[in-house]
C-alpha atoms as a PDB file:
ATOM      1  CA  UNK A   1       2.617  31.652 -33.494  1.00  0.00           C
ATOM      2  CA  UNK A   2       0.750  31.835 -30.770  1.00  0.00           C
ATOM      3  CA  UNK A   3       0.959  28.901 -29.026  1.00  0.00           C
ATOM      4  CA  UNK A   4       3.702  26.243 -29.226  1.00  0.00           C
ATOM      5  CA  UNK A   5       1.616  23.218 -27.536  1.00  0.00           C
ATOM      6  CA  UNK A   6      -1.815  22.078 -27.992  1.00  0.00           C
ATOM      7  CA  UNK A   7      -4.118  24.644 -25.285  1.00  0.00           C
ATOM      8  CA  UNK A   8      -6.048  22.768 -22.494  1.00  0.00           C
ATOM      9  CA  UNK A   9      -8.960  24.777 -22.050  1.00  0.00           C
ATOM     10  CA  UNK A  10     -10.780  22.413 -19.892  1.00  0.00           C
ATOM     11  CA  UNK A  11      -8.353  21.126 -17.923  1.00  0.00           C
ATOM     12  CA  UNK A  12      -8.605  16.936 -18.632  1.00  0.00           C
ATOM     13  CA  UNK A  13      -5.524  16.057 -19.811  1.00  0.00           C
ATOM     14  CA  UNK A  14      -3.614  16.047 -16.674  1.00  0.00           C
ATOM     15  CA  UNK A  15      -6.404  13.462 -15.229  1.00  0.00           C
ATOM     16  CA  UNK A  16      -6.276  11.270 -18.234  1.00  0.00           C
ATOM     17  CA  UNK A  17      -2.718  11.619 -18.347  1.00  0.00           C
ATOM     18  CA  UNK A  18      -2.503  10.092 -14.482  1.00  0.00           C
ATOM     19  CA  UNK A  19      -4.913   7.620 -15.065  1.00  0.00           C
ATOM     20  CA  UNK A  20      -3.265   6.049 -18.257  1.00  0.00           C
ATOM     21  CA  UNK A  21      -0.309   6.501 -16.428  1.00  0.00           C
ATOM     22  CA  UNK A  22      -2.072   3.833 -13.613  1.00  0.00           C
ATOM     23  CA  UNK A  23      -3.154   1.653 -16.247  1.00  0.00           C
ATOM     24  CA  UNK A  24       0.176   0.940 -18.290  1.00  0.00           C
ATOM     25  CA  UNK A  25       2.122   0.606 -14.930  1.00  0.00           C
ATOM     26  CA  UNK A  26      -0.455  -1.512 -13.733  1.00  0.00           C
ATOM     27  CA  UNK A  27      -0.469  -3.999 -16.923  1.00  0.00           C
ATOM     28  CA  UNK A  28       3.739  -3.827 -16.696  1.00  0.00           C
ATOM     29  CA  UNK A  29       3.900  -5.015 -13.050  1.00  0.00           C
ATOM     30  CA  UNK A  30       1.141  -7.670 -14.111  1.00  0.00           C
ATOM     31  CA  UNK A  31       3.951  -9.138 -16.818  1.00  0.00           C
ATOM     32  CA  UNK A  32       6.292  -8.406 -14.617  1.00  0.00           C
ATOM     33  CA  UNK A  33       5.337 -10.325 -11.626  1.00  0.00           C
ATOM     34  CA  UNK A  34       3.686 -13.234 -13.800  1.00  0.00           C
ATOM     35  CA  UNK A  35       7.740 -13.385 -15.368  1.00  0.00           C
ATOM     36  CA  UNK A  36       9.010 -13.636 -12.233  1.00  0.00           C
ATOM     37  CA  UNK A  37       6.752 -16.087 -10.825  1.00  0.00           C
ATOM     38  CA  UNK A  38       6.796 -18.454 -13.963  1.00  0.00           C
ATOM     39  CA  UNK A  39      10.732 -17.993 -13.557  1.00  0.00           C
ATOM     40  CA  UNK A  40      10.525 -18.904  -9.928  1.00  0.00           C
ATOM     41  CA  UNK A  41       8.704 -22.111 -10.860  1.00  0.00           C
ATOM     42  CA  UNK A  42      11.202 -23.481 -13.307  1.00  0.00           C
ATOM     43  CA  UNK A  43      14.007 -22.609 -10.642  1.00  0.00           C
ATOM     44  CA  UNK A  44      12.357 -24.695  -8.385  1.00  0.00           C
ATOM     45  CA  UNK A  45      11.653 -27.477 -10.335  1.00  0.00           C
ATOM     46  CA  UNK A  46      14.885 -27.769 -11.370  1.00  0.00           C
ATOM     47  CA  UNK A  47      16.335 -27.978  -8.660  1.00  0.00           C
ATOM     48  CA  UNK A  48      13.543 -30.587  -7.223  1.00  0.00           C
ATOM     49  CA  UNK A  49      14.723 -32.731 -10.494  1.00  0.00           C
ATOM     50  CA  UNK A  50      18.362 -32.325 -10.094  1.00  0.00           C
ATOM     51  CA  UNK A  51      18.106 -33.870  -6.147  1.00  0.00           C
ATOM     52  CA  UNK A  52      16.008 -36.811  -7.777  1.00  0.00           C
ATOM     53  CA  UNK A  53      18.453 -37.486 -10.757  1.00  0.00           C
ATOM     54  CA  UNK A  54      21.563 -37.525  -7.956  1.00  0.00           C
ATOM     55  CA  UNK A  55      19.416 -39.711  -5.191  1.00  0.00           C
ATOM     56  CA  UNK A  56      18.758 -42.057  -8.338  1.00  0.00           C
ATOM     57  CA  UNK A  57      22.251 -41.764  -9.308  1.00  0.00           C
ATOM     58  CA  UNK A  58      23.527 -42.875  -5.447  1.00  0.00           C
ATOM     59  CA  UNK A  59      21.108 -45.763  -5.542  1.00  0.00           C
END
């Protein structure tokens, strides 16, 4: 048994390692932000419709 893990003669699986490590982050604070955002939105139009329903309701 010589060697437990896979041997990285060359030396490119650290880099690739990083830069798929950029990527998936990247693409998960994409969803993340676009969640947010869309969740913002509905917050704030619910709130814009629930001041309309009560101004209709005092008139």
């Amino acid at each position: 048994m010589k060697y437990l893990y896979p041997h990285n003669e060359f030396g490119f699986l650290l880099p690739v390692a990083i830069v798929l490590l950029f990527i998936v982050s990247g693409i998960l604070l994409y969803f993340v932000t676009s969640y947010v955002s869309q969740v913002n939105i509905y917050e704030m139009l619910e709130s814009h419709y629930k001041s309309a329903t009560i101004n209709e309701m005092r008139n």
